[in-house]
Structures are given as structure tokens and as C-alpha cells.
C-alpha atoms as a PDB file:
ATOM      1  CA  UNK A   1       6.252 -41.738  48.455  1.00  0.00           C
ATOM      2  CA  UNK A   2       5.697 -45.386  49.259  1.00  0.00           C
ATOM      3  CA  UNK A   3       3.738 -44.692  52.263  1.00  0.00           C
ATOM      4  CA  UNK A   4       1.771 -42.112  50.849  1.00  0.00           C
ATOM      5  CA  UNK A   5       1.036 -44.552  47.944  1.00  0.00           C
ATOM      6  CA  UNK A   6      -0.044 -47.237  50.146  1.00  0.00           C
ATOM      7  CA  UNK A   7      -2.433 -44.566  52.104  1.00  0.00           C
ATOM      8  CA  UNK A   8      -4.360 -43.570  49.162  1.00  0.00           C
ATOM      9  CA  UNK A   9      -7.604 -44.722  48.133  1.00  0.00           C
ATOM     10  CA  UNK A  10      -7.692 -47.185  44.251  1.00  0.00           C
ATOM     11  CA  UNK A  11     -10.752 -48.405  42.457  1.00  0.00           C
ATOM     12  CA  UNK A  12     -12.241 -51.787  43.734  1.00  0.00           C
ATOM     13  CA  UNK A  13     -10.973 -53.005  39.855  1.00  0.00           C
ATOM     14  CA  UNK A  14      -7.530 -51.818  39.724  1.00  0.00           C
ATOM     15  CA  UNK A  15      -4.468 -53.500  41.343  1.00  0.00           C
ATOM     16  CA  UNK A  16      -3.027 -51.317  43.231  1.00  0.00           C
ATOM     17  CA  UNK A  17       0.604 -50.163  42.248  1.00  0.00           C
ATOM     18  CA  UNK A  18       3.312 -47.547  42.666  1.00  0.00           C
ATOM     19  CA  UNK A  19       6.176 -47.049  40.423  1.00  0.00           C
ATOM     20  CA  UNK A  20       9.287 -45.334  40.346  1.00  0.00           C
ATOM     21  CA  UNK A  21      11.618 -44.047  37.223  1.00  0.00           C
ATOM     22  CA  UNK A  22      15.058 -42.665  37.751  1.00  0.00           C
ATOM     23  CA  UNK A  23      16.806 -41.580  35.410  1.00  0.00           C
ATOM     24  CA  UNK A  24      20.398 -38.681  34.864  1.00  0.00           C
ATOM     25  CA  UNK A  25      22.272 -37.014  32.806  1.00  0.00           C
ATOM     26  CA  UNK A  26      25.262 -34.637  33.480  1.00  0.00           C
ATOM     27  CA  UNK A  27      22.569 -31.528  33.067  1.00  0.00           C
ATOM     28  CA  UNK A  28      19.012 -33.012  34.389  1.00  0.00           C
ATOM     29  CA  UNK A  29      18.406 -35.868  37.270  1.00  0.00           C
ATOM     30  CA  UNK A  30      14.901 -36.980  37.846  1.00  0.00           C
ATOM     31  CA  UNK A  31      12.716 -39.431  39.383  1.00  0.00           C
ATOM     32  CA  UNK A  32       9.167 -39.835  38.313  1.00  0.00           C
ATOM     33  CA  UNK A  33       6.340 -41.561  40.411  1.00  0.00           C
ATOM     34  CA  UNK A  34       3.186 -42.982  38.980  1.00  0.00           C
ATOM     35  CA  UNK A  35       0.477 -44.597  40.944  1.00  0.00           C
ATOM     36  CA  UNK A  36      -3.004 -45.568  40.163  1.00  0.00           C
ATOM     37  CA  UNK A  37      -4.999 -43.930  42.845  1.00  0.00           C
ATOM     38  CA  UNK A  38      -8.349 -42.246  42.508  1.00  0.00           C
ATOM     39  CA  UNK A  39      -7.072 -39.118  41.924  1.00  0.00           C
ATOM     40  CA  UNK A  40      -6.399 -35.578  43.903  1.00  0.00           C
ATOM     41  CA  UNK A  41      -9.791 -33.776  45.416  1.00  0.00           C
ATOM     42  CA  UNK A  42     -10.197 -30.398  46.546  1.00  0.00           C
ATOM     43  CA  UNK A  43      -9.003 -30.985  50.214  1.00  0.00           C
ATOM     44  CA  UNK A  44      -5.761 -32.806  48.977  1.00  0.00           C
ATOM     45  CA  UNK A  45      -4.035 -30.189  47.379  1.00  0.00           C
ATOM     46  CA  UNK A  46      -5.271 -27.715  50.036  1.00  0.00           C
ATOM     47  CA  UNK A  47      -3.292 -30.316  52.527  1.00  0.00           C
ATOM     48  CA  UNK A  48      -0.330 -29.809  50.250  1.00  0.00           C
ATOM     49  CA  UNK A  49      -0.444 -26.299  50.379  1.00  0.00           C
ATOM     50  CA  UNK A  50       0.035 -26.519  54.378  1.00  0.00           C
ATOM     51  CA  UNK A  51       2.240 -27.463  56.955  1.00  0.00           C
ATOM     52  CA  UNK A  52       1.440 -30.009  59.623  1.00  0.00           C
ATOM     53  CA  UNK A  53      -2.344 -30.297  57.895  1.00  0.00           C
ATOM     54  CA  UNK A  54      -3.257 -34.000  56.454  1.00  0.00           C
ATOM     55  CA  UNK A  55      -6.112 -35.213  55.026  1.00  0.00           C
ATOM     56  CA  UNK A  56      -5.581 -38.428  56.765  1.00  0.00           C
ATOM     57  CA  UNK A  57      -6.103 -36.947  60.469  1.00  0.00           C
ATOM     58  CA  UNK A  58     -10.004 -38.043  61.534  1.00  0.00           C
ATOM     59  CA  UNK A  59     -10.993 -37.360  65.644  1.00  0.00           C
ATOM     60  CA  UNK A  60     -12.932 -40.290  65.882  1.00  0.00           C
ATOM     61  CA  UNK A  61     -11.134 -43.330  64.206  1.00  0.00           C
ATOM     62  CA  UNK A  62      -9.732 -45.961  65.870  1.00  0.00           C
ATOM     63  CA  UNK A  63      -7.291 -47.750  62.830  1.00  0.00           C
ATOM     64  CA  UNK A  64      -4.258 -45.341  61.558  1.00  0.00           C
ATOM     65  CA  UNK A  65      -2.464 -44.533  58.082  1.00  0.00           C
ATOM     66  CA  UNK A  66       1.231 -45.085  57.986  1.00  0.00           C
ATOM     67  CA  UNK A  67       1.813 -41.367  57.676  1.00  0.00           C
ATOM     68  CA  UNK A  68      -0.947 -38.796  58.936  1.00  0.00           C
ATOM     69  CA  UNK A  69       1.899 -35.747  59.847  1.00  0.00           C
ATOM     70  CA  UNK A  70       1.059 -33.509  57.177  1.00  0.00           C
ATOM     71  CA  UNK A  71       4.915 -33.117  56.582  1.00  0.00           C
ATOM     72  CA  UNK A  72       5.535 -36.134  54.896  1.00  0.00           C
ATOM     73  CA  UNK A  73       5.223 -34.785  51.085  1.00  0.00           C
ATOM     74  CA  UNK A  74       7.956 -32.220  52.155  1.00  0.00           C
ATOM     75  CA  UNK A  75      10.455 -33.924  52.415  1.00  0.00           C
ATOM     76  CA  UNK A  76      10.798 -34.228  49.167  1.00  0.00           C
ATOM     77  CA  UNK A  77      12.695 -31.022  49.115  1.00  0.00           C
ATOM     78  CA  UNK A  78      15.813 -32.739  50.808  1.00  0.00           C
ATOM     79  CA  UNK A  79      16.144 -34.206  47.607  1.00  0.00           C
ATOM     80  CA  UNK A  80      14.858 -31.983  45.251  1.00  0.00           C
ATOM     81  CA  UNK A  81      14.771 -28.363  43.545  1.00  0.00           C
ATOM     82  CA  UNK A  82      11.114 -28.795  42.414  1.00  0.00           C
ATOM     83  CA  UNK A  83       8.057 -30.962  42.344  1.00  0.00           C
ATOM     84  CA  UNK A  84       5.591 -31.166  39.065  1.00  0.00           C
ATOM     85  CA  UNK A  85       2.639 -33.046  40.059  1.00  0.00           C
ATOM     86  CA  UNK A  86      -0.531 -34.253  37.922  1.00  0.00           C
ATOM     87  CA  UNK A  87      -3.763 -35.918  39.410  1.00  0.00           C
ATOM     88  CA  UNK A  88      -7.445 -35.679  37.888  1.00  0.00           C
ATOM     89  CA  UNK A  89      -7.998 -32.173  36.537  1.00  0.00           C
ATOM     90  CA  UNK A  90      -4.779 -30.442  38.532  1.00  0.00           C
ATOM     91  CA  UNK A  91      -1.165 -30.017  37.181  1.00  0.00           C
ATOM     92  CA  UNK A  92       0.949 -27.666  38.547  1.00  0.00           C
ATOM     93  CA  UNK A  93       4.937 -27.521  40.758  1.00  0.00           C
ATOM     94  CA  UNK A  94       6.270 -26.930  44.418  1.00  0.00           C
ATOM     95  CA  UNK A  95       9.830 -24.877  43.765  1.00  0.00           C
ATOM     96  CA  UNK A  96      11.896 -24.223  46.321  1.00  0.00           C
ATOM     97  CA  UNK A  97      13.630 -22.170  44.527  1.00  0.00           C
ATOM     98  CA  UNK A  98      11.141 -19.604  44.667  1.00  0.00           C
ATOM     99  CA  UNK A  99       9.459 -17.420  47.421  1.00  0.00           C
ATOM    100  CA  UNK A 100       7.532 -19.480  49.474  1.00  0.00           C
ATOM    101  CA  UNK A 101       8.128 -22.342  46.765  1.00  0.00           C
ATOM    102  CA  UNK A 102       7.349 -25.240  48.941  1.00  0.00           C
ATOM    103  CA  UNK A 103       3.527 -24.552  49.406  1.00  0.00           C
ATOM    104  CA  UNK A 104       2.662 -22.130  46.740  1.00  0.00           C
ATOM    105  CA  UNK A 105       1.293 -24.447  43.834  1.00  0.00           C
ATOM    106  CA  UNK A 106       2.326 -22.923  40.595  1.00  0.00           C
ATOM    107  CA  UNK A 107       0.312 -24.039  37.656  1.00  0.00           C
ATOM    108  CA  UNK A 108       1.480 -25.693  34.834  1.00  0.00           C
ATOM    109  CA  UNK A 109       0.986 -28.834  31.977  1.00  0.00           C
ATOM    110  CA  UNK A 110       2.881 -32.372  32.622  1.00  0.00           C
ATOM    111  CA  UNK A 111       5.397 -33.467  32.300  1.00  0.00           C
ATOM    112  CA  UNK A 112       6.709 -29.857  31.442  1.00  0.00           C
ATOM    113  CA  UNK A 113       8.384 -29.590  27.658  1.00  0.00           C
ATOM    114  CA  UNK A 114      12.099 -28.744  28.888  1.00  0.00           C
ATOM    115  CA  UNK A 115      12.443 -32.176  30.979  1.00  0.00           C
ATOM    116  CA  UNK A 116      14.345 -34.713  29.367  1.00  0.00           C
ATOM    117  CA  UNK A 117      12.145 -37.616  27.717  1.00  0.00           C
ATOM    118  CA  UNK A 118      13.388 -40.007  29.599  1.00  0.00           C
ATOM    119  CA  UNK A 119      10.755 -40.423  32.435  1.00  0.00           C
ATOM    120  CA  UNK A 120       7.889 -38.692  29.942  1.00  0.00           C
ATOM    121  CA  UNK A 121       7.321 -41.984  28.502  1.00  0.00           C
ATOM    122  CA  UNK A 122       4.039 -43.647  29.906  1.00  0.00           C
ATOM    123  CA  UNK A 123       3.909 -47.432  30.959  1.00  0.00           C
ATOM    124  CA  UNK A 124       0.372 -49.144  30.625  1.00  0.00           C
ATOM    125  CA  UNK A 125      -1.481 -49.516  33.875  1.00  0.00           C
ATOM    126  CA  UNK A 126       0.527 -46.728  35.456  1.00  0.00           C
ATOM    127  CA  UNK A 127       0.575 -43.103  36.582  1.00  0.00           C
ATOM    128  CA  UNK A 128      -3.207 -43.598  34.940  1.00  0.00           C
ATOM    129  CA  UNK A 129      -4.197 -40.996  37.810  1.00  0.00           C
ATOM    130  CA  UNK A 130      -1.129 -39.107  40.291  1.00  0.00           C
ATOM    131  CA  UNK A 131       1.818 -38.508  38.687  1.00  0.00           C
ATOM    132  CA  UNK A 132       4.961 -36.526  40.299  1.00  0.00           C
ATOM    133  CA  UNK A 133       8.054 -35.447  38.420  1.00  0.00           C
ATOM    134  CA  UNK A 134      11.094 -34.863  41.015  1.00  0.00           C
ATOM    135  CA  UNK A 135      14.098 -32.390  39.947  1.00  0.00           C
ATOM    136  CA  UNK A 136      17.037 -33.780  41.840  1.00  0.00           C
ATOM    137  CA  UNK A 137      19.399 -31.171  43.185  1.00  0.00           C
ATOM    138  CA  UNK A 138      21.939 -33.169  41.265  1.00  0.00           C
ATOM    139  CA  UNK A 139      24.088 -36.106  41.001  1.00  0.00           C
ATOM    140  CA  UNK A 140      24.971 -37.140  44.690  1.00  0.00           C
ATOM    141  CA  UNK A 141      20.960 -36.822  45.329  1.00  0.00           C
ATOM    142  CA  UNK A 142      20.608 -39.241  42.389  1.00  0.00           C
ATOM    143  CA  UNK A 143      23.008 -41.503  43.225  1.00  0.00           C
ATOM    144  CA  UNK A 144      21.739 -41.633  47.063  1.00  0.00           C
ATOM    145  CA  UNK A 145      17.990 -42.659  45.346  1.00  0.00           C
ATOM    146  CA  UNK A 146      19.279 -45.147  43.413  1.00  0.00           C
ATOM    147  CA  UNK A 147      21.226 -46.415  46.054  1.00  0.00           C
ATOM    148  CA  UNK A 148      17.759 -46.803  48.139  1.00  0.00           C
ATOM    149  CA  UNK A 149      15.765 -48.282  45.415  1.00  0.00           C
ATOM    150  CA  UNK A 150      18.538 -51.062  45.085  1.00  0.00           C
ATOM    151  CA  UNK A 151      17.665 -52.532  48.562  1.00  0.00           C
ATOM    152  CA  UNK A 152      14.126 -52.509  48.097  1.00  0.00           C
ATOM    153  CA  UNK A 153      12.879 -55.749  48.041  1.00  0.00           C
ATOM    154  CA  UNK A 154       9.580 -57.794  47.261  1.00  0.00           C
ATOM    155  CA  UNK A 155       8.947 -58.789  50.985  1.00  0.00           C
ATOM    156  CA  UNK A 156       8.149 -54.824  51.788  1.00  0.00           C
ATOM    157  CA  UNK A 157       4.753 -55.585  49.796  1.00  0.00           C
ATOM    158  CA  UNK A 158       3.957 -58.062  53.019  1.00  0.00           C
ATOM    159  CA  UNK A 159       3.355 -55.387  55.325  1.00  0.00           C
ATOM    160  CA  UNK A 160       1.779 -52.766  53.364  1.00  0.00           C
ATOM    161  CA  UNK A 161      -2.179 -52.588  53.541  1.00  0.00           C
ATOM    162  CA  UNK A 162      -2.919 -51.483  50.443  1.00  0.00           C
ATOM    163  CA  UNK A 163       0.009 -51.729  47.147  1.00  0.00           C
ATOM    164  CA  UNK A 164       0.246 -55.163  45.446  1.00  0.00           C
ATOM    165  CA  UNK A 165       2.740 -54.069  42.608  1.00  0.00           C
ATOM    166  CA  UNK A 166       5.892 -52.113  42.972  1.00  0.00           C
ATOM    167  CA  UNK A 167       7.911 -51.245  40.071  1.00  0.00           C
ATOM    168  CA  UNK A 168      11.267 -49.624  39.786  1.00  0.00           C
ATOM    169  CA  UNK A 169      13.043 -48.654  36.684  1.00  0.00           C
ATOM    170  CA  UNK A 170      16.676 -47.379  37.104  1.00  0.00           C
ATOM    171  CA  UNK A 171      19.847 -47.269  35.256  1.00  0.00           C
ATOM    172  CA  UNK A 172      20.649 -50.782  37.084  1.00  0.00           C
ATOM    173  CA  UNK A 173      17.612 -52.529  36.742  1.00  0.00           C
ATOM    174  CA  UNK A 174      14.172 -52.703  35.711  1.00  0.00           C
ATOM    175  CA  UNK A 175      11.849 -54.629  37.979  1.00  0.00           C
ATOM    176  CA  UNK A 176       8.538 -55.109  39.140  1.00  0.00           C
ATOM    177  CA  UNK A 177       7.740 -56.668  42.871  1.00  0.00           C
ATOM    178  CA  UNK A 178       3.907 -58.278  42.752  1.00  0.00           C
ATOM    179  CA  UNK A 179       2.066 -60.046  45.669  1.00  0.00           C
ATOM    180  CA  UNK A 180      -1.140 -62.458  45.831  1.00  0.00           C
ATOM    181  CA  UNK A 181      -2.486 -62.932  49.073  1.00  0.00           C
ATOM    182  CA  UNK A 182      -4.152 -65.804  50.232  1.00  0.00           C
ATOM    183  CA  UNK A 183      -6.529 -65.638  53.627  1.00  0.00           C
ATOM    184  CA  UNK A 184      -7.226 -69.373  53.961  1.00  0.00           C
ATOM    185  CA  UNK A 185      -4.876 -71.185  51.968  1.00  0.00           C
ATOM    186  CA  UNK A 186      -5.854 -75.005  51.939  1.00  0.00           C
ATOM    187  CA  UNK A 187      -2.218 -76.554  51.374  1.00  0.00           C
ATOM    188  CA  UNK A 188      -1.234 -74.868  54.682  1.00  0.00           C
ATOM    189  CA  UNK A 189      -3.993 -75.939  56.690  1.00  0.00           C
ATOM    190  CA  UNK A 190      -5.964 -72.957  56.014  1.00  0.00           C
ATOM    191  CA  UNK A 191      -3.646 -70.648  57.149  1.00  0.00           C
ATOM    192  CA  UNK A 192      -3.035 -67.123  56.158  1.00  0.00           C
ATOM    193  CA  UNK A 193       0.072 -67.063  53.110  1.00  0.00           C
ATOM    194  CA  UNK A 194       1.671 -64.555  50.629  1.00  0.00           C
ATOM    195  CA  UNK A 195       3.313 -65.235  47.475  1.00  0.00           C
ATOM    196  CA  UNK A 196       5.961 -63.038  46.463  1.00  0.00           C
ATOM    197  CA  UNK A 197       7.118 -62.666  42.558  1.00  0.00           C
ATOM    198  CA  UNK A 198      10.068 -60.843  41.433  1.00  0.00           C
ATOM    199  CA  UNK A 199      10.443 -60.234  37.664  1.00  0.00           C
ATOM    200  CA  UNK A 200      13.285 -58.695  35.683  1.00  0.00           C
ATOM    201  CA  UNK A 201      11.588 -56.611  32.879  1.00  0.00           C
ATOM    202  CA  UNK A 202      14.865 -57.054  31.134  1.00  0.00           C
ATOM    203  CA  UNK A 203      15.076 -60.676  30.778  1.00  0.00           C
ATOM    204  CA  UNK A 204      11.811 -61.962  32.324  1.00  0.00           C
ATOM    205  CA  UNK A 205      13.760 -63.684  34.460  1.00  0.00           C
ATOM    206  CA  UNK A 206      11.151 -64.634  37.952  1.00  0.00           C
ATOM    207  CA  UNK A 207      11.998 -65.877  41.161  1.00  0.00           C
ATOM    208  CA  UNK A 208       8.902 -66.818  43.569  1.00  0.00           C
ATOM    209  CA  UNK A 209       9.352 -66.732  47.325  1.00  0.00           C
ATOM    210  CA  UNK A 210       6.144 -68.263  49.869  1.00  0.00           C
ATOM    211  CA  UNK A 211       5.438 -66.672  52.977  1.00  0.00           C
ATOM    212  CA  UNK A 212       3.329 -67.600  56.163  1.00  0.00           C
ATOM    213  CA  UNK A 213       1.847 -65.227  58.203  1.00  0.00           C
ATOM    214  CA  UNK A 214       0.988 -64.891  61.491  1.00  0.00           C
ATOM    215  CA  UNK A 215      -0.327 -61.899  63.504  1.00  0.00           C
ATOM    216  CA  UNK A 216      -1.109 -60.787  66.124  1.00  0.00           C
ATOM    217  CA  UNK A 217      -2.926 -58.114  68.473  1.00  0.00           C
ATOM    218  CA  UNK A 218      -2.102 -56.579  71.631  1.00  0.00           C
ATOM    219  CA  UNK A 219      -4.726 -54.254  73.080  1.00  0.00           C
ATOM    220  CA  UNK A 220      -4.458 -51.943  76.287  1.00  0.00           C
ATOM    221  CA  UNK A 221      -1.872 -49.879  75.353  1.00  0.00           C
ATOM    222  CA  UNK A 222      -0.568 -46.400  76.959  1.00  0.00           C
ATOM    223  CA  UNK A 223      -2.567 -43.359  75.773  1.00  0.00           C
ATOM    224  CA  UNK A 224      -0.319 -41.131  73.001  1.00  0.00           C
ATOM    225  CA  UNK A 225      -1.715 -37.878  72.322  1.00  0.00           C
ATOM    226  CA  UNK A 226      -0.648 -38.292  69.001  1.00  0.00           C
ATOM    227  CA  UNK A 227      -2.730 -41.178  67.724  1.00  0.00           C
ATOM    228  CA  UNK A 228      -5.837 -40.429  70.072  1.00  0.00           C
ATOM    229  CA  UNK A 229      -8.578 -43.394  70.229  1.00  0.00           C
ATOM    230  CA  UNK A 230      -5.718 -45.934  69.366  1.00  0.00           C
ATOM    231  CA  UNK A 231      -5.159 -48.703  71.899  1.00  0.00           C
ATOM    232  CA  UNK A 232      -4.086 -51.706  69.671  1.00  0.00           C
ATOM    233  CA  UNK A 233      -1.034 -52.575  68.053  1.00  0.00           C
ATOM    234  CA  UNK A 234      -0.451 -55.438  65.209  1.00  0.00           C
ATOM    235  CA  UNK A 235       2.841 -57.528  65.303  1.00  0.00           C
ATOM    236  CA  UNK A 236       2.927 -59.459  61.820  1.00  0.00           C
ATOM    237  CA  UNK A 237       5.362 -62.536  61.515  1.00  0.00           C
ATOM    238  CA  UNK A 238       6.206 -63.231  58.039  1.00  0.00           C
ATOM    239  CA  UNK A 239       7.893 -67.153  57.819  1.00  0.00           C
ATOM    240  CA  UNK A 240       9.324 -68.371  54.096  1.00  0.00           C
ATOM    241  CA  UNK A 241       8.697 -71.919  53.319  1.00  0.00           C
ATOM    242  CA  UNK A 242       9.463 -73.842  50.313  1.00  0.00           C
ATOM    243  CA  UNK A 243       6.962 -75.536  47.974  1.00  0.00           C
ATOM    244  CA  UNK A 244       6.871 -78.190  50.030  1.00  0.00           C
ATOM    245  CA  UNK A 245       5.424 -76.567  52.972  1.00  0.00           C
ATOM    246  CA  UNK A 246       9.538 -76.892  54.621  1.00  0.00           C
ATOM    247  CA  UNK A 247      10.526 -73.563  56.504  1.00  0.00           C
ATOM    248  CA  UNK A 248      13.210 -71.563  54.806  1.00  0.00           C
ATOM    249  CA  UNK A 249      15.745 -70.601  57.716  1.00  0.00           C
ATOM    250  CA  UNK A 250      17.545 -67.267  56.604  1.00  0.00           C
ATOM    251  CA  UNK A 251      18.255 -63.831  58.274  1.00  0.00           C
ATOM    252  CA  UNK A 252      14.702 -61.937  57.266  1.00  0.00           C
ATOM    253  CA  UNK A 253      14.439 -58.283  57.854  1.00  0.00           C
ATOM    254  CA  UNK A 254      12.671 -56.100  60.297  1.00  0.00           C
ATOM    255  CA  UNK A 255       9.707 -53.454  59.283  1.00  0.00           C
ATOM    256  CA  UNK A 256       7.465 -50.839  60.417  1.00  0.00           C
ATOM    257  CA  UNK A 257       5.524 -50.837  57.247  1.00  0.00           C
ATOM    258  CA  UNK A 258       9.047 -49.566  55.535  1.00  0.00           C
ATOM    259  CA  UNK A 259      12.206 -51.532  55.806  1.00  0.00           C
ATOM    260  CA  UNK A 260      14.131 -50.933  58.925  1.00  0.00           C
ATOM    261  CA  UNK A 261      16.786 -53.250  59.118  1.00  0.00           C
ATOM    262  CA  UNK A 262      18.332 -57.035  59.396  1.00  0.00           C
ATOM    263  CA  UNK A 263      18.500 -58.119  63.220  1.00  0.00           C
ATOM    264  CA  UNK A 264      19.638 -61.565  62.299  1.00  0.00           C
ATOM    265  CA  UNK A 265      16.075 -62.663  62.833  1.00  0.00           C
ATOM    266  CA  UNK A 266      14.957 -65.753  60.407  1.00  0.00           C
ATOM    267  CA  UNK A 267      10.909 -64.347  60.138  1.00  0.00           C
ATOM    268  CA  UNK A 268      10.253 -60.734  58.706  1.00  0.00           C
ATOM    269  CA  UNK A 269       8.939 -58.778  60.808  1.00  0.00           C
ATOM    270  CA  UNK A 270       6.201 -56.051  60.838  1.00  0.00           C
ATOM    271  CA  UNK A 271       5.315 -54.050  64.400  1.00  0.00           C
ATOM    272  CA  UNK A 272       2.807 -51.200  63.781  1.00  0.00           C
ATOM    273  CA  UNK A 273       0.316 -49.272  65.351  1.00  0.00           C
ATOM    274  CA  UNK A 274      -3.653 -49.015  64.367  1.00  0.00           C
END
């Protein structure tokens, strides 16, 4: 969902922003996702309706999406019994449950009337566009989510293109991950820098965190039938420094877009392919 989010297309006046709502109860577990793209077309839900078919697959271009598979949204079903989705003038559900389920739209309103209220409420500046509604297949699913969402963390928003605010509301917190990006920032010599802010939506509690960053291209790579007319990869070094321009020496973790792991490096880390 996060790498579809950061693929889509937003408004040159919006910021963009994904966010997540998980909520359970012994009878219903759920997860809602809101983001403020432009909105579903034609050719997008036609994408959803097929297998190994993506909107994001062009001959000719020479820079990538994160995802471009056309399986992606699927997986969703490892998780869950049924998908409600609303964007622009569509609303309608994926059921697995059901004959062909997975890529047979069934139309319907959102958020359907027998889901519990819990992720029905809407929060300003979200979901203003594509909104999906996840059934869990139950409590181990849930559990495994909110496991996942507990690890996130507000350095991930370094090495996405395109999502500046993550928010995730579970039983065990309610946060909301924001970045500002600075090209040429003059109190470190003009370099490139990210600022990361963390806030608690419970207390307002904020912690800030400064990051340089360095990339870097390498060109000339073997051919991959897969990504045809690509021939240039990005490394992106991410270094934390204190206010006073001082690096911050601390295990930093690895990424290809989406968190891979800790490798007892001190920089994060992005490697990815155009």
C-alpha cells in the first residue's frame, strides 16, 4: 500500500500523504487506508481487474515506479477476506470469498453500513480522494499488521519519491511521520538535507531527527528484460547530524524504497533502480 501510495500521482497543492487505521474487535478486524491522490481513472480499475497488467508499465521510459508488476494490489488477499475501495466517482469490493472474487469489482457505497465505526470516521486532509477498507481474515492477520506498522519509522519517508506525511493510527499508538526537504541547505554548505518530525497525536509529544544526503549514480548496467531502457541505478546515503552540524553515529537501517533491515551500518541506506 505504501508503494502504491508513493507511485500515484497528487495535486501540485496538496502534501502528499498516506494513512493507515487499524482497528479489532472479537467479531470484525480492519484496516483502512486513505491517501490524497488524484483519484482512480478508467484504466486504473481496469488494471485492478487483471493480473500481471499495471498502469505503471510505459515501453519507452527510462526512470521506474517502485512497483510496476501488476500483482502488487493482490496481495492484499494474504491478509484479507475482502477489499471495499472508493476513488473519484467509483466504489465498489474485491471478495475472495466469492467466484472469481479477486478481480470481479462488485459495486457498492463506502464505507459499507455493517462495518464497525471505528475506521468510518474521516480525518481532515485525508482519504479526500482513494480510500480502501481491508476485512482481515481475523485476529492473527491483525495482530501480524500491527506488528508491521510498529517498526515503521520516520526515516522510510527519506527514500520515497513522492509521500511527505505518513500517519498510523492503531490500538498502540497514534502517530504521524512528516518530512521537509531541503535541496541546498545553507547551514550545511549547501548541501542536500532532510528533516524528519515524529509527533504523537496523543500527547503532541515531537522528536526531530536531521539528515544529510548524499547520492549517487552508477550508469552502464547489465540489460534486465524486466525494466527495459533502464541502465542507471541510485545509491542514496542518508547521515544524521545534530543541530550543530556533529554526525550522529548509530546503527541506521538499510532500504530499497521499503525497510529491509539493520546491517549495523551507521548511514541509512537506499539502493534502487530507475
Amino acid at each position: 500500500m505504501i508503494q502504491n501510495a508513493d507511485d500515484n500521482t497528487f495535486e501540485n497543492d496538496v502534501v502528499p500523504t498516506v494513512a493507515f487505521h487499524l482497528v479489532g474487535s472479537e467479531n470484525a478486524w480492519q484496516m483502512r487506508i486513505d491517501c490524497n491522490e488524484v483519484g482512480f481513472g478508467k484504466k486504473n480499475i481496469e488494471a485492478l481487474c487483471r493480473i500481471g497488467d499495471s498502469t505503471k508499465k510505459v515501453k519507452d521510459r527510462t526512470k521506474g515506479y517502485i512497483g510496476e508488476k501488476g500483482i502488487g494490489f493482490k496481495s492484499v488477499f494474504k491478509v484479507a477476506n475482502a477489499v471495499h475501495i472508493s476513488s473519484k466517482a467509483y466504489s465498489f469490493r474485491f471478495d475472495r470469498r466469492g467466484m472469481l472474487g479477486m478481480i470481479t469489482p462488485i459495486i457498492e457505497t463506502f464505507p459499507p453500513s455493517n462495518l464497525i465505526g471505528g475506521v468510518q470516521r474521516q480525518v481532515e486532509g485525508e482519504g479526500k480522494e482513494t480510500q480502501l477498507l481491508l476485512e482481515l481474515m481475523g485476529e492473527s492477520e491483525f495482530k501480524s499488521i500491527n506488528d508491521e506498522l510498529q517498526k515503521l519509522k520516520p526515516q522510510i519517508l527519506i527514500f520515497l519519491r513522492k509521500i511527505r506525511k505518513l500517519t498510523l493510527h492503531t490500538p498502540d499508538q497514534d502517530v504521524q511521520f512528516e518530512i521537509q526537504r531541503v535541496a541546498e541547505d545553507q547551514d550545511l554548505d549547501g548541501k542536500e538535507t532532510a528533516t524528519l518530525t515524529r509527533m504523537s497525536l496523543r500527547n503532541n509529544e515531537k522528536t526531530v531527527e536531521k539528515y544529510l544526503i548524499v547520492r549517487r549514480l552508477q550508469g552502464s548496467l547489465a540489460k534486465d528484460d524486466r525494466r527495459d531502457n533502464i541502465d542507471v541505478t541510485e545509491a542514496v546515503l542518508a547521515f544524521p547530524v545534530y543541530k550543530n552540524r556533529q554526525p550522529l553515529v548509530q546503527a541506521q537501517h538499510t532500504y530499497a524504497y521499503l525497510p529491509i533491515n539493520d546491517y549495523g551500518f551507521n548511514v541509512s541506506c537506499l539502493f534502487s533502480q530507475y
